[in-house]
Protein backbone atom coordinates (compact mmCIF):
# COMPACT_ATOMS: atom_id res chain seq x y z
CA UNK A 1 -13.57 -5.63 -25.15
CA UNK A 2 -11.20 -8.32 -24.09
CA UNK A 3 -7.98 -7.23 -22.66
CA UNK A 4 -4.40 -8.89 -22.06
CA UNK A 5 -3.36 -8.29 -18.97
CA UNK A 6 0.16 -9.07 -17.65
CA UNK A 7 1.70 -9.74 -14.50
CA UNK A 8 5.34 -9.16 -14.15
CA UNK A 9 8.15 -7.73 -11.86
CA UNK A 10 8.38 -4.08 -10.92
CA UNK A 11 11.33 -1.93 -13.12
CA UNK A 12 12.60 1.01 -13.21
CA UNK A 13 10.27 3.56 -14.64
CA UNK A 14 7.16 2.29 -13.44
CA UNK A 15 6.86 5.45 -10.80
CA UNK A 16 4.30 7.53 -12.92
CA UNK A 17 1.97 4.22 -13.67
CA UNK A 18 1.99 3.04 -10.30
CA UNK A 19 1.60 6.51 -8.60
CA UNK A 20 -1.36 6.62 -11.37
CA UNK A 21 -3.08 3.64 -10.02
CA UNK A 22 -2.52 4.72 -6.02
CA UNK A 23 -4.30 7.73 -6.99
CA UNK A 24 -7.32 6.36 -9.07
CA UNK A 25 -7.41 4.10 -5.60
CA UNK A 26 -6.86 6.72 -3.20
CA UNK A 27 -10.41 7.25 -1.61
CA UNK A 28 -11.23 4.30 0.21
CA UNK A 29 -10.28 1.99 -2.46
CA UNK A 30 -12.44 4.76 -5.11
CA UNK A 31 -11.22 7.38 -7.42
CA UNK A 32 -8.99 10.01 -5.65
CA UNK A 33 -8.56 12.18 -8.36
CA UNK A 34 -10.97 14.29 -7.25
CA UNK A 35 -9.44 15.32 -4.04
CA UNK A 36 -5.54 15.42 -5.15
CA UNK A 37 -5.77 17.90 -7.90
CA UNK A 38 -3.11 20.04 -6.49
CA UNK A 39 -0.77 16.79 -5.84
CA UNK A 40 -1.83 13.82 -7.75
CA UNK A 41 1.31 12.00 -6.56
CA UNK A 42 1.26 12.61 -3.33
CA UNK A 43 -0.54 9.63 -2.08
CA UNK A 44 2.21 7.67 -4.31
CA UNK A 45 4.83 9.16 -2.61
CA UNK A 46 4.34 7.25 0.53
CA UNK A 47 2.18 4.12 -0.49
CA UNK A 48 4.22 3.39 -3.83
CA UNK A 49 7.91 5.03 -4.07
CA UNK A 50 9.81 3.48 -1.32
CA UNK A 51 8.93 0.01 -2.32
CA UNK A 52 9.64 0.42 -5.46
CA UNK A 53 13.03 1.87 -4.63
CA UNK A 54 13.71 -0.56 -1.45
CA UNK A 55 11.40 -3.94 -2.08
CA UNK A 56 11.82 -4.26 -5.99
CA UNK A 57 12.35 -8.21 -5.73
CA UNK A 58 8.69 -7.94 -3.68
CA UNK A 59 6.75 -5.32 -5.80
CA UNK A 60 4.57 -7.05 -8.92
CA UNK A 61 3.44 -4.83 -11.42
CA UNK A 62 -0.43 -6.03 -13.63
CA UNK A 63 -0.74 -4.07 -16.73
CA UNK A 64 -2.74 -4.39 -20.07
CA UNK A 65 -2.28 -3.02 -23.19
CA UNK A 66 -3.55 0.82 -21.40
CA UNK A 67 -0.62 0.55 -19.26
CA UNK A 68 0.09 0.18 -15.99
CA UNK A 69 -3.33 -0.84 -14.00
CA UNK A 70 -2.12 -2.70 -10.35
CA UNK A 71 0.21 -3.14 -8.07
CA UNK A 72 1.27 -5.59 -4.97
CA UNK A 73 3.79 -4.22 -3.26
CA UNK A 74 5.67 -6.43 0.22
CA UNK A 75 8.35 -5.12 2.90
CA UNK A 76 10.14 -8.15 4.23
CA UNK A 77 10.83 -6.82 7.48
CA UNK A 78 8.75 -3.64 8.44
CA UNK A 79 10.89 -2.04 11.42
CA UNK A 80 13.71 -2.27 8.88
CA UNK A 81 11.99 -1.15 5.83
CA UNK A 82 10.33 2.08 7.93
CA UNK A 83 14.18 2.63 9.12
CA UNK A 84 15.54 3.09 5.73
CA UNK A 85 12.05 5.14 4.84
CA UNK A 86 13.06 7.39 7.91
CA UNK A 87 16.46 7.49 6.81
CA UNK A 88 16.65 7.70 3.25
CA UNK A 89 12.98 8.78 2.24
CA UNK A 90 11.41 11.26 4.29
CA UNK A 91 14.04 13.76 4.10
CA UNK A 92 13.29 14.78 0.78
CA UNK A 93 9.68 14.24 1.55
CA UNK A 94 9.99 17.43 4.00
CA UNK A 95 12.70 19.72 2.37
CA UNK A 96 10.03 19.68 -0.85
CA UNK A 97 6.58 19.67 0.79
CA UNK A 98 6.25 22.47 3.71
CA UNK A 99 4.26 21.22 6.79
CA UNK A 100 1.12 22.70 6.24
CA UNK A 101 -0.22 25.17 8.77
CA UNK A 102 -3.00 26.76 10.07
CA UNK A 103 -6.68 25.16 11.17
CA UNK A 104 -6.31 21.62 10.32
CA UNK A 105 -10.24 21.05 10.03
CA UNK A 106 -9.55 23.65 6.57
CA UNK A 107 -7.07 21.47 5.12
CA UNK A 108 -7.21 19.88 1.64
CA UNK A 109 -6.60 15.96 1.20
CA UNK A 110 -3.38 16.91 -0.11
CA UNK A 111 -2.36 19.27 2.96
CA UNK A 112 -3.70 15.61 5.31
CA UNK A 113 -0.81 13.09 3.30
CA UNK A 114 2.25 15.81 3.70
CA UNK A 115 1.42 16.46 7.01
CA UNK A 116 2.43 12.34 7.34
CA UNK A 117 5.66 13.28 5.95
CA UNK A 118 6.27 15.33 8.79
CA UNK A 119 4.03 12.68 11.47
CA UNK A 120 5.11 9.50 9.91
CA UNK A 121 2.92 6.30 10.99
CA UNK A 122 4.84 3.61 11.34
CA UNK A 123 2.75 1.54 13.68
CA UNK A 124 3.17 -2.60 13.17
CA UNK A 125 0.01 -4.50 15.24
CA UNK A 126 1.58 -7.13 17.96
CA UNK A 127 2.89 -9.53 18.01
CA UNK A 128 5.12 -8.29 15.95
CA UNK A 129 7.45 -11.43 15.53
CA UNK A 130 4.38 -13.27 14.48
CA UNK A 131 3.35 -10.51 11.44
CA UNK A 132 7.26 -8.31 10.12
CA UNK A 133 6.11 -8.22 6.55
CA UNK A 134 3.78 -5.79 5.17
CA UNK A 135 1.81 -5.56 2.18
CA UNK A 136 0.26 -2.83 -0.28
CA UNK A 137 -2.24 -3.58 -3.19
CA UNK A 138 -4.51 -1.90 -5.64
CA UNK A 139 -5.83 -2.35 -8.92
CA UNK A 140 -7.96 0.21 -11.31
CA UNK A 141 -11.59 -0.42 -12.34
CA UNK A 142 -10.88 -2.18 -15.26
CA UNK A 143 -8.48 -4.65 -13.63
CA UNK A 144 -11.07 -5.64 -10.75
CA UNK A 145 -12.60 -8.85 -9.93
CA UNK A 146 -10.91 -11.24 -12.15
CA UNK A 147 -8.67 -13.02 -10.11
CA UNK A 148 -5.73 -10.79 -10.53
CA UNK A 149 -5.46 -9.09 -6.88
CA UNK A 150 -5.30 -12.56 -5.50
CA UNK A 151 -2.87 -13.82 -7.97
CA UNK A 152 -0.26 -11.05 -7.17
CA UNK A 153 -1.20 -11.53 -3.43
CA UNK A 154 -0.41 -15.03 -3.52
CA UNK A 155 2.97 -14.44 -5.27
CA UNK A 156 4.49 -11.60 -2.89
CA UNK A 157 3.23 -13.87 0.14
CA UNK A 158 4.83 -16.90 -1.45
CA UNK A 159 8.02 -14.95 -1.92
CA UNK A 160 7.60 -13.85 1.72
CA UNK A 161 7.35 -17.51 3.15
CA UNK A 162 10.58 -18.63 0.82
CA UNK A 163 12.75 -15.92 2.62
CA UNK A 164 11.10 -17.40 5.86
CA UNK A 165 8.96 -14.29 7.21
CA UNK A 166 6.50 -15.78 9.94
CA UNK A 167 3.74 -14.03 8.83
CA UNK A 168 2.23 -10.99 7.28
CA UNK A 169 -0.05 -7.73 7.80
CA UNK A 170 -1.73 -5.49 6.12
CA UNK A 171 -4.07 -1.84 6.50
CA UNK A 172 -7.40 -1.72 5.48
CA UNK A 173 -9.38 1.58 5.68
CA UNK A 174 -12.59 1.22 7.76
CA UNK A 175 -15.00 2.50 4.86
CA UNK A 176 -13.63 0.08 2.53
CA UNK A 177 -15.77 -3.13 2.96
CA UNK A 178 -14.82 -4.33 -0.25
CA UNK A 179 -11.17 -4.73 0.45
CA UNK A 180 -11.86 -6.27 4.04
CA UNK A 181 -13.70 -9.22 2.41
CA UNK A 182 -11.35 -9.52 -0.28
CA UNK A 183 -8.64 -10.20 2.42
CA UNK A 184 -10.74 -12.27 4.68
CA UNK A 185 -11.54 -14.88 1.94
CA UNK A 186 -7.16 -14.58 1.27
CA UNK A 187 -7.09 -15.84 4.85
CA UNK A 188 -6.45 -13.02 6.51
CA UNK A 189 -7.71 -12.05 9.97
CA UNK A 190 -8.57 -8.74 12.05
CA UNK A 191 -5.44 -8.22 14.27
CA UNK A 192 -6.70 -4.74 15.49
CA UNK A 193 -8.63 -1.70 14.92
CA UNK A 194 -6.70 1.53 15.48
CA UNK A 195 -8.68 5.26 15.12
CA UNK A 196 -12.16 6.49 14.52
CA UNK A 197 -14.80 6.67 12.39
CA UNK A 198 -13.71 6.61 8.55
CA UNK A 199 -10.32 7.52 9.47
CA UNK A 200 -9.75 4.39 11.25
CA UNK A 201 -7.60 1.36 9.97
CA UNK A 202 -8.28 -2.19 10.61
CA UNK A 203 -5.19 -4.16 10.23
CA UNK A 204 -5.06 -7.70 9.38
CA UNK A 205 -2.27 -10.40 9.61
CA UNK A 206 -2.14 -14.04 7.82
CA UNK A 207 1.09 -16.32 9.47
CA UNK A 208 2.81 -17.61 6.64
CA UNK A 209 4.61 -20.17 8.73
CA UNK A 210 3.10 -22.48 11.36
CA UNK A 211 3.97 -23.01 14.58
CA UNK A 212 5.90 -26.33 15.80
């Protein structure tokens, strides 16, 4: 079957498709359905909603005629962008979702992402002058390995460099191989490795300007 996919800017309304696609995405870069039943959206709430709401000129929408299927998403300056998250975000992230309690080796995927509303994880690798921006992708299945990821990518980085960020990083799950080559042949490079096991995050960082 031979789709039509589009790239275009992020609007108002796109909440529900894009929390969709974090979701679909939400185990290691594999469906995450699964394990949110009792709160699809809560993945979406952190990864999604506040650059939607506070990077709109950065955030690039892919759909096809389905709907909504990918998302990159960019913060121009990360200390800044977690501030307003902290200020204008969270609060309504905690009044609605309870910290969950209890043994923490019982909880539910869902119970592990609202306990980060309450524990936020703002870490930025160092240097951080060399890396502000941040970016977010993900595309469904059907969307995959044609070129698209990179496309978007390329245009929220480009954007980046034109407002004159020095450089860029980004979070990539240990288990998910895929998306560490996928960023390595974008030109990106392993900054740091923070955690254990499957819960650890490599984070990578591509300078966007060079050094005189």
């Amino acid at each position: 079957m031979n789709r039509e996919f589009r790239i275009r800017p992020a609007r108002t309304g796109d909440e529900p498709g894009a929390y969709y696609v974090c979701l679909k995405t939400g185990d290691y870069g594999k469906d995450g359905e699964p394990f949110y039943r009792e709160d699809p959206d809560a993945l979406g709430r952190i990864f999604v909603g506040p650059y939607l709401a506070f990077e709109p000129e950065l955030s690039l929408i892919l759909e096809d005629d389905e709907g909504i299927c990918g998302y990159a998403l960019g913060a121009f300056d990360s200390h800044q962008f977690f501030a307003r998250y902290e200020a204008e975000w969270r609060p309504a992230l905690c009044l609605n979702y309870p910290r969950p309690i209890g043994n923490s080796s019982l909880w539910t995927r869902s119970d592990q992402i609202h306990i980060l509303y309450h524990e936020p994880d703002y870490y930025c690798p160092e240097p951080y002058k060399d890396y502000p921006s941040h970016l977010h992708i993900d595309l469904l299945p059907r969307a995959q390995n044609l070129g698209f990821g990179r496309r978007m990518l390329e245009q929220v980085i480009e954007k980046l460099r034109q407002r004159g960020s020095a450089g860029a990083h980004l979070g990539v799950s240990v288990p998910n191989e895929v998306a560490l080559g996928f960023y390595q042949r974008l030109g990106f490079s392993e900054l740091i490795r923070v955690g254990t096991g499957n819960d650890g995050c490599i984070y990578m960082g591509k300078k966007l300007i060079q050094s005189t």
